[in-house]
ModelCIF file with pLDDT and N, C-alpha, C, O atoms, coordinates in Angstrom:
data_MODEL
#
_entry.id   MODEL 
#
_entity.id                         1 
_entity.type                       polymer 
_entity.pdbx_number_of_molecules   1 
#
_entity_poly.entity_id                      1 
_entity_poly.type                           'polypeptide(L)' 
_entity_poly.nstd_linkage                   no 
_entity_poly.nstd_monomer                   no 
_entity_poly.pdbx_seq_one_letter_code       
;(UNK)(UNK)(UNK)(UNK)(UNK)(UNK)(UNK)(UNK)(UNK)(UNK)(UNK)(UNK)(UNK)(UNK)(UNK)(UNK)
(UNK)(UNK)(UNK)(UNK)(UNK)(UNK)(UNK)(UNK)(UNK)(UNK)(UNK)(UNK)(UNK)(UNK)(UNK)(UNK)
(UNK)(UNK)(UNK)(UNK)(UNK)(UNK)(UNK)(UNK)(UNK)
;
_entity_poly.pdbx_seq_one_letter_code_can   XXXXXXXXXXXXXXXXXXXXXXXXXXXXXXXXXXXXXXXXX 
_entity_poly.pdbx_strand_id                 A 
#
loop_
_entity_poly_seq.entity_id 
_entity_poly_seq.num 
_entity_poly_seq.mon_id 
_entity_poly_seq.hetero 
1 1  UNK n 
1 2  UNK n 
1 3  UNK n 
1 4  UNK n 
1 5  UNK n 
1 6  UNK n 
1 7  UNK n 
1 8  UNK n 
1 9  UNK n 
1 10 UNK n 
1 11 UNK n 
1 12 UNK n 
1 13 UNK n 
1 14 UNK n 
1 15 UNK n 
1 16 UNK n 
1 17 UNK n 
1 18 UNK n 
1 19 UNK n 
1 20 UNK n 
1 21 UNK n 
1 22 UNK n 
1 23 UNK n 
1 24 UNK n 
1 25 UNK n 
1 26 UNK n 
1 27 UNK n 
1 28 UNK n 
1 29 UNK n 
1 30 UNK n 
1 31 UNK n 
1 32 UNK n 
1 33 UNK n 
1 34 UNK n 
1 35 UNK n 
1 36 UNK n 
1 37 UNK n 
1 38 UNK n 
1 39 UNK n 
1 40 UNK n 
1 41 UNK n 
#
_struct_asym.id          A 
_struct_asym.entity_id   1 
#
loop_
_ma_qa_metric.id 
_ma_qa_metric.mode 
_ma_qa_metric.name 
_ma_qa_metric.software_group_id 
_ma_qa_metric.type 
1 global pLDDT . pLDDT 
2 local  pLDDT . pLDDT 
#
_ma_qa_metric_global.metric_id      1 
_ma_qa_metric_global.metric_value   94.73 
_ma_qa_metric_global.model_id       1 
_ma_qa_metric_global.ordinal_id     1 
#
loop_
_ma_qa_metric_local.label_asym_id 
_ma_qa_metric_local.label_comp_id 
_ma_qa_metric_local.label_seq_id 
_ma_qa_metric_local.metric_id 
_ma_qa_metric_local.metric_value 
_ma_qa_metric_local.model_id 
_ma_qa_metric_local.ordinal_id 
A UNK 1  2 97.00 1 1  
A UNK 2  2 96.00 1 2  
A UNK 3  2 95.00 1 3  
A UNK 4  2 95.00 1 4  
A UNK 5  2 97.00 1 5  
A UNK 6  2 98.00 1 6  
A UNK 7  2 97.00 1 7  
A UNK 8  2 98.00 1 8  
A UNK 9  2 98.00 1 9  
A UNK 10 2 98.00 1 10 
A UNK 11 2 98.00 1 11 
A UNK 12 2 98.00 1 12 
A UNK 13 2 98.00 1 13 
A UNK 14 2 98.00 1 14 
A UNK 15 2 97.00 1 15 
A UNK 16 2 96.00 1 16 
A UNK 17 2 96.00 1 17 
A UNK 18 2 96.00 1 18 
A UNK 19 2 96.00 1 19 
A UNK 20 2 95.00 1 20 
A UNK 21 2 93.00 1 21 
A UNK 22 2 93.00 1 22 
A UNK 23 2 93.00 1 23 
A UNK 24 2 91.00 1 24 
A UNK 25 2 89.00 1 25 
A UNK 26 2 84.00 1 26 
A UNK 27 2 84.00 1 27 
A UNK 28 2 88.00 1 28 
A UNK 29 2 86.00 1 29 
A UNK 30 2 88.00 1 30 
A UNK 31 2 90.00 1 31 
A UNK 32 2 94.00 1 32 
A UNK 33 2 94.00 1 33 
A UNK 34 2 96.00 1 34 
A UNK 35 2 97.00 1 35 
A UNK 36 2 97.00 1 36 
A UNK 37 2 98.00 1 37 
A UNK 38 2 98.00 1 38 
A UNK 39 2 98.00 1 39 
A UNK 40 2 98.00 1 40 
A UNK 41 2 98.00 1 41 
#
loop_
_atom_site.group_PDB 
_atom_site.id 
_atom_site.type_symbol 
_atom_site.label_atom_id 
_atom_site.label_alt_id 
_atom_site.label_comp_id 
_atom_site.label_asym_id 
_atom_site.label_entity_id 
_atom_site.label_seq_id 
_atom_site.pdbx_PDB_ins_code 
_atom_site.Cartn_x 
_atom_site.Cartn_y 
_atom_site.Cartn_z 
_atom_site.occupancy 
_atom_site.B_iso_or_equiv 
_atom_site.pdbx_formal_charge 
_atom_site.auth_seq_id 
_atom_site.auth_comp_id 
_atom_site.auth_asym_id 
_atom_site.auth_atom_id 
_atom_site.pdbx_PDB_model_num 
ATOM 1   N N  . UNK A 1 1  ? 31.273 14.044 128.766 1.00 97.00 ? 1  UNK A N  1 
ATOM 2   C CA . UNK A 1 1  ? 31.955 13.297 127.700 1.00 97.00 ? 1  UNK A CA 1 
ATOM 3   C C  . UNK A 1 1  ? 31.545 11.831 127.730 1.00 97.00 ? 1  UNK A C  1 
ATOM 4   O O  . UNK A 1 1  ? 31.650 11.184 128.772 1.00 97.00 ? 1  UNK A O  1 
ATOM 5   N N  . UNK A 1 2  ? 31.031 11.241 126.485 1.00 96.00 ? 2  UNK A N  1 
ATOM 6   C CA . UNK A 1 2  ? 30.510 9.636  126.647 1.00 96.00 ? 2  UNK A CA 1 
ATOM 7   C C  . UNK A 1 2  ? 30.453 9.304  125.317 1.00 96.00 ? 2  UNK A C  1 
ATOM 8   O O  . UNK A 1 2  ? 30.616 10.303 124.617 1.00 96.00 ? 2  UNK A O  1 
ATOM 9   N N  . UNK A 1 3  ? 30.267 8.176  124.622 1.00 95.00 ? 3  UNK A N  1 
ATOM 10  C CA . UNK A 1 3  ? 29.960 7.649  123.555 1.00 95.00 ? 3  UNK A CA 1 
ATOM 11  C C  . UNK A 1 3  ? 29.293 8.727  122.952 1.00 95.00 ? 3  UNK A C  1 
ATOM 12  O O  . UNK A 1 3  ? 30.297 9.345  123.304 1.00 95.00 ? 3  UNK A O  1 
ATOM 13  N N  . UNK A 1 4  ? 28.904 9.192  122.641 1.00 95.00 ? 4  UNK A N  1 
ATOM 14  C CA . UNK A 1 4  ? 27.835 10.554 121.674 1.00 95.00 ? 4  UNK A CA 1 
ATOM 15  C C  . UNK A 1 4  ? 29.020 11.232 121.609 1.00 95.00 ? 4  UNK A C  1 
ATOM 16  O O  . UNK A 1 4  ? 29.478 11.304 120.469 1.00 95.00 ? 4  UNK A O  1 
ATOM 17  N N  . UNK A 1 5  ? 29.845 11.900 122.722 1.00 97.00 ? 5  UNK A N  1 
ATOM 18  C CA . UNK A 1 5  ? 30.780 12.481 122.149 1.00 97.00 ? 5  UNK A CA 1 
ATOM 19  C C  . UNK A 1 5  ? 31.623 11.853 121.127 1.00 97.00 ? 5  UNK A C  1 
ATOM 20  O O  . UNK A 1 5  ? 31.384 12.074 119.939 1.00 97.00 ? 5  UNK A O  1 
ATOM 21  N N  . UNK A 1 6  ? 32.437 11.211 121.428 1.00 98.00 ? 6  UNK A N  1 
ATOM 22  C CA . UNK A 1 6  ? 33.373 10.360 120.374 1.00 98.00 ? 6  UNK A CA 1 
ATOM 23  C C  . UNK A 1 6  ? 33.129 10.107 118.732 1.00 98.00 ? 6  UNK A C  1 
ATOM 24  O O  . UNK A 1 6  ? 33.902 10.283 117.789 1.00 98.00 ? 6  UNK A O  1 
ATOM 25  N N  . UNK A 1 7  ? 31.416 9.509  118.777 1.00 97.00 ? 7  UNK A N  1 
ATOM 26  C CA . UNK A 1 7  ? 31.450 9.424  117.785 1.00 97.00 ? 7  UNK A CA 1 
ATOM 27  C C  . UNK A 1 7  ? 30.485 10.686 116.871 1.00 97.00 ? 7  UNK A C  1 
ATOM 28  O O  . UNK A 1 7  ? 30.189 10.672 115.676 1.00 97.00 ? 7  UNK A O  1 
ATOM 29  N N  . UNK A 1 8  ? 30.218 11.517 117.710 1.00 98.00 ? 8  UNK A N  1 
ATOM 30  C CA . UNK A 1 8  ? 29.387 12.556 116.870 1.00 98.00 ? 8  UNK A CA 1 
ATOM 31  C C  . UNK A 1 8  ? 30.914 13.176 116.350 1.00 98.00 ? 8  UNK A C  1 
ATOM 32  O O  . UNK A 1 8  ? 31.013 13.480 115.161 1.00 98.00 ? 8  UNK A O  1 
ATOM 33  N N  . UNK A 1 9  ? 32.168 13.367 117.316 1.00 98.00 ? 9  UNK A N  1 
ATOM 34  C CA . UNK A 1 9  ? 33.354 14.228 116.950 1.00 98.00 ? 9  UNK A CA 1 
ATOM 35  C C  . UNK A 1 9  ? 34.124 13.451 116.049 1.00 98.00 ? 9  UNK A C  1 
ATOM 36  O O  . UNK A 1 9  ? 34.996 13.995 115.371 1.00 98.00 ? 9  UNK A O  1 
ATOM 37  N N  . UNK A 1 10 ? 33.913 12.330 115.975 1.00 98.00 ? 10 UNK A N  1 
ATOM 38  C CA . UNK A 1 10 ? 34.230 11.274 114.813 1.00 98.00 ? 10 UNK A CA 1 
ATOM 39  C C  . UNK A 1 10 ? 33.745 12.071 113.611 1.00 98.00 ? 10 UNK A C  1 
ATOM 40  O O  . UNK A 1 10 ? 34.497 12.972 113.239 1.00 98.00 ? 10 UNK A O  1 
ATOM 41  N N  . UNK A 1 11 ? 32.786 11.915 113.048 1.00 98.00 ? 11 UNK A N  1 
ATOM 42  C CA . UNK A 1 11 ? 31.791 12.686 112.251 1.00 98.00 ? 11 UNK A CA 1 
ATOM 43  C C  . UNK A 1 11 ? 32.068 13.866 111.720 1.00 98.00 ? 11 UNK A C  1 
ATOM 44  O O  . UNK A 1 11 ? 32.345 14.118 110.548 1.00 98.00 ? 11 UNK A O  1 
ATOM 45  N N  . UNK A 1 12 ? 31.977 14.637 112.698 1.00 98.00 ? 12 UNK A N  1 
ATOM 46  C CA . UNK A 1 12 ? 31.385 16.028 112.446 1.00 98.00 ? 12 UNK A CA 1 
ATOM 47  C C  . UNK A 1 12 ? 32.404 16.572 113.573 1.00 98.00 ? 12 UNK A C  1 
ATOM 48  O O  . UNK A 1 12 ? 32.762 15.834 114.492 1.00 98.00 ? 12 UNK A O  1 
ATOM 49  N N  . UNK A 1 13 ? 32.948 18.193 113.425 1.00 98.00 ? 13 UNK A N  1 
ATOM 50  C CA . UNK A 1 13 ? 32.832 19.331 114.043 1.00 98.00 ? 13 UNK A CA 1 
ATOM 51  C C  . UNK A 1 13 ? 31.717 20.034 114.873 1.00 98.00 ? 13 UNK A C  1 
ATOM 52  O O  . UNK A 1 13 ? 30.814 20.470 114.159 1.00 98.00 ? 13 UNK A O  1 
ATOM 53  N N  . UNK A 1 14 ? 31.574 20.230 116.081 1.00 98.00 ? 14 UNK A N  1 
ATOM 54  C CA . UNK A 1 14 ? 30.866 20.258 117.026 1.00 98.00 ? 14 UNK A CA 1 
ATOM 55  C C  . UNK A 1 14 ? 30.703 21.985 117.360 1.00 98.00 ? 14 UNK A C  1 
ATOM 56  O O  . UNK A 1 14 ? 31.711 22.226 118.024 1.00 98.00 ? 14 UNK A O  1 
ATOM 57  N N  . UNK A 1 15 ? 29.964 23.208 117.222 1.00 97.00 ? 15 UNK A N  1 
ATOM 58  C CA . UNK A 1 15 ? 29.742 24.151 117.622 1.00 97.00 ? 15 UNK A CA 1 
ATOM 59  C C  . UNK A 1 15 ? 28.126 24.355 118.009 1.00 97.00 ? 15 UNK A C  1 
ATOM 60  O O  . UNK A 1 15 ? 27.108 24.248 117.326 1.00 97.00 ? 15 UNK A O  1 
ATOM 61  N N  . UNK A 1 16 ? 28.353 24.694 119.407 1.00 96.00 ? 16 UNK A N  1 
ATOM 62  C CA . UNK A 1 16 ? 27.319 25.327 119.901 1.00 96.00 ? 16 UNK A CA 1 
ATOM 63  C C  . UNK A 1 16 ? 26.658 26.771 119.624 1.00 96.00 ? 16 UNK A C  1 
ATOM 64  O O  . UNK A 1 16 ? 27.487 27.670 119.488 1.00 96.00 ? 16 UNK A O  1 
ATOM 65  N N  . UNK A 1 17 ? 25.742 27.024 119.553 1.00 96.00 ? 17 UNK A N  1 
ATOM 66  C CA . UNK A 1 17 ? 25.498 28.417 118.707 1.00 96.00 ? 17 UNK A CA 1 
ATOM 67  C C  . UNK A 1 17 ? 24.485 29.173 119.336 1.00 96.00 ? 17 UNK A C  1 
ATOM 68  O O  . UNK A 1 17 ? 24.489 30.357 119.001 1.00 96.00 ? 17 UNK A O  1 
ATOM 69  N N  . UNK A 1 18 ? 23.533 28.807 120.228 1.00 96.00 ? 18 UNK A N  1 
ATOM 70  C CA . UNK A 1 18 ? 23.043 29.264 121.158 1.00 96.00 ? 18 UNK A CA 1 
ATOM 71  C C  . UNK A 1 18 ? 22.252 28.423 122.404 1.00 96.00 ? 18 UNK A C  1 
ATOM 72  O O  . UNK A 1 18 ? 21.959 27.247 122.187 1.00 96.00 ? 18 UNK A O  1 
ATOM 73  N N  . UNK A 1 19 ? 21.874 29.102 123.853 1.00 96.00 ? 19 UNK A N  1 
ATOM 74  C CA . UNK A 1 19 ? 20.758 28.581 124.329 1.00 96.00 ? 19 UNK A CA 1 
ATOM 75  C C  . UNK A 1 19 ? 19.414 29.060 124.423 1.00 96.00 ? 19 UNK A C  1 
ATOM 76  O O  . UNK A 1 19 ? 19.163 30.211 124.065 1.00 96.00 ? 19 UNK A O  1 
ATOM 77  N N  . UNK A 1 20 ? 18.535 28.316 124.858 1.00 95.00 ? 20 UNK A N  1 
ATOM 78  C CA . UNK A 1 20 ? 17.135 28.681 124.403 1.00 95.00 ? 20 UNK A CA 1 
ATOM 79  C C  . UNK A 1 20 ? 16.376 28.575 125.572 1.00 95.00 ? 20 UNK A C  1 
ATOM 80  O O  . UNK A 1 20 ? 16.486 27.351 125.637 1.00 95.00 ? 20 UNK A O  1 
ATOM 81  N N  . UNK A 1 21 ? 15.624 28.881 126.653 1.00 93.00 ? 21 UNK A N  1 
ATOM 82  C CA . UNK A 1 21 ? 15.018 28.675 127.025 1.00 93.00 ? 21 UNK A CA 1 
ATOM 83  C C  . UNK A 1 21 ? 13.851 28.385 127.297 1.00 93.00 ? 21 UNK A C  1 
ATOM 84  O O  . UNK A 1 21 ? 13.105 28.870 126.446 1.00 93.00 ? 21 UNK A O  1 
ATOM 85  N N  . UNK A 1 22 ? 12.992 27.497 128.530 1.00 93.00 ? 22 UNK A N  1 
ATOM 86  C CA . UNK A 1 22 ? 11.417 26.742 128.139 1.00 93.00 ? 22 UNK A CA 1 
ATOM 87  C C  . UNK A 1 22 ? 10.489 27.482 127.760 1.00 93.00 ? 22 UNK A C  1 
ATOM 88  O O  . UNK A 1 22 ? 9.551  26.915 127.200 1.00 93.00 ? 22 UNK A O  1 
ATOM 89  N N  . UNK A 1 23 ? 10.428 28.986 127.928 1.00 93.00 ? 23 UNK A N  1 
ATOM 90  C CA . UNK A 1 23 ? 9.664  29.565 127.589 1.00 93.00 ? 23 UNK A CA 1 
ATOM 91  C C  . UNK A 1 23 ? 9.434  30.003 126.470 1.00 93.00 ? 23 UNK A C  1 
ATOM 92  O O  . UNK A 1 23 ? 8.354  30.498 126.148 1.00 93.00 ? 23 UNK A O  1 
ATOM 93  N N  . UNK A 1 24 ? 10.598 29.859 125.590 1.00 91.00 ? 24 UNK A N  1 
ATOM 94  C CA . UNK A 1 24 ? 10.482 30.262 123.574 1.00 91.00 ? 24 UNK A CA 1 
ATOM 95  C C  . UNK A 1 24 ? 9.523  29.002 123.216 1.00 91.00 ? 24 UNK A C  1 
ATOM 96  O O  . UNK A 1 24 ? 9.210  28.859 122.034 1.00 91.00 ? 24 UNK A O  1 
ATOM 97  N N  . UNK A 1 25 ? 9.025  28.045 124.221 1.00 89.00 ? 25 UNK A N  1 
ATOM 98  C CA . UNK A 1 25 ? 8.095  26.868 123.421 1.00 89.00 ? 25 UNK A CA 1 
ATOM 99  C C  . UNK A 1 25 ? 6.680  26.564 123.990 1.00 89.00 ? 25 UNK A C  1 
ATOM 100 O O  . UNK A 1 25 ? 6.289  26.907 125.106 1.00 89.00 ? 25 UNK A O  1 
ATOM 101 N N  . UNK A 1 26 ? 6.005  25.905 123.107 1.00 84.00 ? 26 UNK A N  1 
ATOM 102 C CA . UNK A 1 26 ? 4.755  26.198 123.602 1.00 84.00 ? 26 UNK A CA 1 
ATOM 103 C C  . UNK A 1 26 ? 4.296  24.258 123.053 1.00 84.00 ? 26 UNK A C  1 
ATOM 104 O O  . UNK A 1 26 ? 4.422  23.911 121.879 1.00 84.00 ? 26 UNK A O  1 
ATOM 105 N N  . UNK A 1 27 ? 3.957  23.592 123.805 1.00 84.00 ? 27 UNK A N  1 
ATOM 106 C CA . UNK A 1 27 ? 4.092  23.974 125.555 1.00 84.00 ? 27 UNK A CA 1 
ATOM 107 C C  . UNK A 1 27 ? 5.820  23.653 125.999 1.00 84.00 ? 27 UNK A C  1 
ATOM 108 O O  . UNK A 1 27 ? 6.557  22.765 125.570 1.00 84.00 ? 27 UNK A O  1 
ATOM 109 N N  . UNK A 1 28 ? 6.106  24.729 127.003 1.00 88.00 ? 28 UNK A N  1 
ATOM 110 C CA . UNK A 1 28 ? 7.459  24.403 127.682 1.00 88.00 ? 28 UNK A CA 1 
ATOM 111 C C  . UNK A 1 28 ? 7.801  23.228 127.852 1.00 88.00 ? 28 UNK A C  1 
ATOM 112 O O  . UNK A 1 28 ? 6.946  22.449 128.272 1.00 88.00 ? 28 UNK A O  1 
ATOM 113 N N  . UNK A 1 29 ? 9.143  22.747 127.580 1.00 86.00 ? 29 UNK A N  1 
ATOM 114 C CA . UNK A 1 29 ? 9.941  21.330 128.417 1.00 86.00 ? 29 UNK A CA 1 
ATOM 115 C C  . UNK A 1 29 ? 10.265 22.140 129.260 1.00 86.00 ? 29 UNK A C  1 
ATOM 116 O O  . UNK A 1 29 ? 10.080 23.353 129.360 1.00 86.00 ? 29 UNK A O  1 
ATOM 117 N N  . UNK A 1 30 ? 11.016 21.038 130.180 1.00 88.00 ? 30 UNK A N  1 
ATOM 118 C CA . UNK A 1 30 ? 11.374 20.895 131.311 1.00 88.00 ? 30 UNK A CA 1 
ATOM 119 C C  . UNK A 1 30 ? 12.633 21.388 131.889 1.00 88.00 ? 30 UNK A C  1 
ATOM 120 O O  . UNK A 1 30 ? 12.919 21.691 133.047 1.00 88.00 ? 30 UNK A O  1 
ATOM 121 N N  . UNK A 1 31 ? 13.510 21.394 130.486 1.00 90.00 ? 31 UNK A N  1 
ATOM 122 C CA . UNK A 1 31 ? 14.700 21.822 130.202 1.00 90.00 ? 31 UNK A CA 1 
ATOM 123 C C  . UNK A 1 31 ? 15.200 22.980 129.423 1.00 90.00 ? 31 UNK A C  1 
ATOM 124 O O  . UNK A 1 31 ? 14.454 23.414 128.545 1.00 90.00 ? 31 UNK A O  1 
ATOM 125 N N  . UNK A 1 32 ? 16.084 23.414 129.567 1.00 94.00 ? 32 UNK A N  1 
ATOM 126 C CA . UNK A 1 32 ? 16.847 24.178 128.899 1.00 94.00 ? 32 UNK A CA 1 
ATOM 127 C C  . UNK A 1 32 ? 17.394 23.480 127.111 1.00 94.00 ? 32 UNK A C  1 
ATOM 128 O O  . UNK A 1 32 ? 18.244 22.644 126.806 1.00 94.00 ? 32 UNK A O  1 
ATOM 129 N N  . UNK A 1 33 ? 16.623 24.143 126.442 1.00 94.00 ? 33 UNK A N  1 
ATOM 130 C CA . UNK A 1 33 ? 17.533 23.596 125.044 1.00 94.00 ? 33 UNK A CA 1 
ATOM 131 C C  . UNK A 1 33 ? 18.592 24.564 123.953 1.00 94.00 ? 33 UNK A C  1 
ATOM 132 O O  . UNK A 1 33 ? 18.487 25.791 123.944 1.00 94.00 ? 33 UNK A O  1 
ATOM 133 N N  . UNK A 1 34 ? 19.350 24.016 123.283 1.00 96.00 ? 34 UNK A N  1 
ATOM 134 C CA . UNK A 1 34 ? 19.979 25.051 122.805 1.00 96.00 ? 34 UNK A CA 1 
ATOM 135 C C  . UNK A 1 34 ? 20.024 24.686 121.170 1.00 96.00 ? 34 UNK A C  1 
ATOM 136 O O  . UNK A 1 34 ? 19.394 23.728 120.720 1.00 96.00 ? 34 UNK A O  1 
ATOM 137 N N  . UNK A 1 35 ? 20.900 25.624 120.283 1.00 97.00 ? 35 UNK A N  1 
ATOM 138 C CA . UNK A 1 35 ? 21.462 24.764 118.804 1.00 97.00 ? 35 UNK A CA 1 
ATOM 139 C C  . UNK A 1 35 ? 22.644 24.714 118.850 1.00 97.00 ? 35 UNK A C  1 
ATOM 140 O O  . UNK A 1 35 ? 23.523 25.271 119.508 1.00 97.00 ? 35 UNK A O  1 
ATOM 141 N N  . UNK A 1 36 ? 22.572 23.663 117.739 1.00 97.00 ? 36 UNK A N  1 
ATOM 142 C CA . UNK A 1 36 ? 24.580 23.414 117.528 1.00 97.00 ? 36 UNK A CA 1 
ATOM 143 C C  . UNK A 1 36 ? 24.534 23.369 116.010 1.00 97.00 ? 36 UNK A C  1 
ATOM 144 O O  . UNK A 1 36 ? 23.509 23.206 115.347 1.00 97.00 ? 36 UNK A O  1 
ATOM 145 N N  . UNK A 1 37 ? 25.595 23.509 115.602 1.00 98.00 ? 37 UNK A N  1 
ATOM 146 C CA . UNK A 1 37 ? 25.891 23.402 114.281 1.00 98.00 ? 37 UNK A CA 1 
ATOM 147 C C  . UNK A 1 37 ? 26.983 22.001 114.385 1.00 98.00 ? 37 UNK A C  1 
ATOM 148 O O  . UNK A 1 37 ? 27.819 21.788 115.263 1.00 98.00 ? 37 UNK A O  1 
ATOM 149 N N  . UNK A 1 38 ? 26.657 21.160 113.183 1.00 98.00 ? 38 UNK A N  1 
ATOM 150 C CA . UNK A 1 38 ? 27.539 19.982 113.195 1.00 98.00 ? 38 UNK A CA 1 
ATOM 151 C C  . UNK A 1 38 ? 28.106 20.355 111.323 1.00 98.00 ? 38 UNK A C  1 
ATOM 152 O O  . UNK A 1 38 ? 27.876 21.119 110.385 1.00 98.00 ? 38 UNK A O  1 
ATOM 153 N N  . UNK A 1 39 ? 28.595 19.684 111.551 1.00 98.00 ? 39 UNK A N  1 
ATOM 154 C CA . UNK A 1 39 ? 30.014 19.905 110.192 1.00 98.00 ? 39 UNK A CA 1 
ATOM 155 C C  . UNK A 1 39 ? 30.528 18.943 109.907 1.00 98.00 ? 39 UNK A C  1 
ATOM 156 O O  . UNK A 1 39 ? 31.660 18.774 110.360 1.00 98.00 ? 39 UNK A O  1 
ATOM 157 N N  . UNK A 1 40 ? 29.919 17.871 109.021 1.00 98.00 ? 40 UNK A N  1 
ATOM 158 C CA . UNK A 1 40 ? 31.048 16.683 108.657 1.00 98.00 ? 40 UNK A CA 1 
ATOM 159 C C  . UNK A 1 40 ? 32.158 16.963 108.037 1.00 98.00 ? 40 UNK A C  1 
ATOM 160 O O  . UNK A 1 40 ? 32.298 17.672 107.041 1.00 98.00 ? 40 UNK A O  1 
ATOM 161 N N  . UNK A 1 41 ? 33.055 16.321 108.718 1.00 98.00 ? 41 UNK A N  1 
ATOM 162 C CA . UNK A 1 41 ? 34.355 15.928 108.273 1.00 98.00 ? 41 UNK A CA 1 
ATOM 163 C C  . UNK A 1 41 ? 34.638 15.915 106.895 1.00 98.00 ? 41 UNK A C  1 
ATOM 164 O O  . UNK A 1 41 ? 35.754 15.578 106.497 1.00 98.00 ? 41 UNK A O  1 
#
């Protein structure tokens, strides 16, 4: 929880919708990425 939270939930409705891992990309990050769905207010 930090500033991004506050004001993205300011904004918008916040749902996560899946994760993705490095290997669905070419070339891989480093990380794990996922999607979200945002929803203004």
């Amino acid at each position: 929880y930090g500033r991004l939270s506050v004001m993205t939930q300011y904004y918008c409705s916040v749902a996560p919708v899946l994760t993705v891992p490095p290997g669905a990309f070419k070339p891989p990050p480093k990380v794990d990425s996922a999607v979200v769905r945002l929803i203004p207010h």
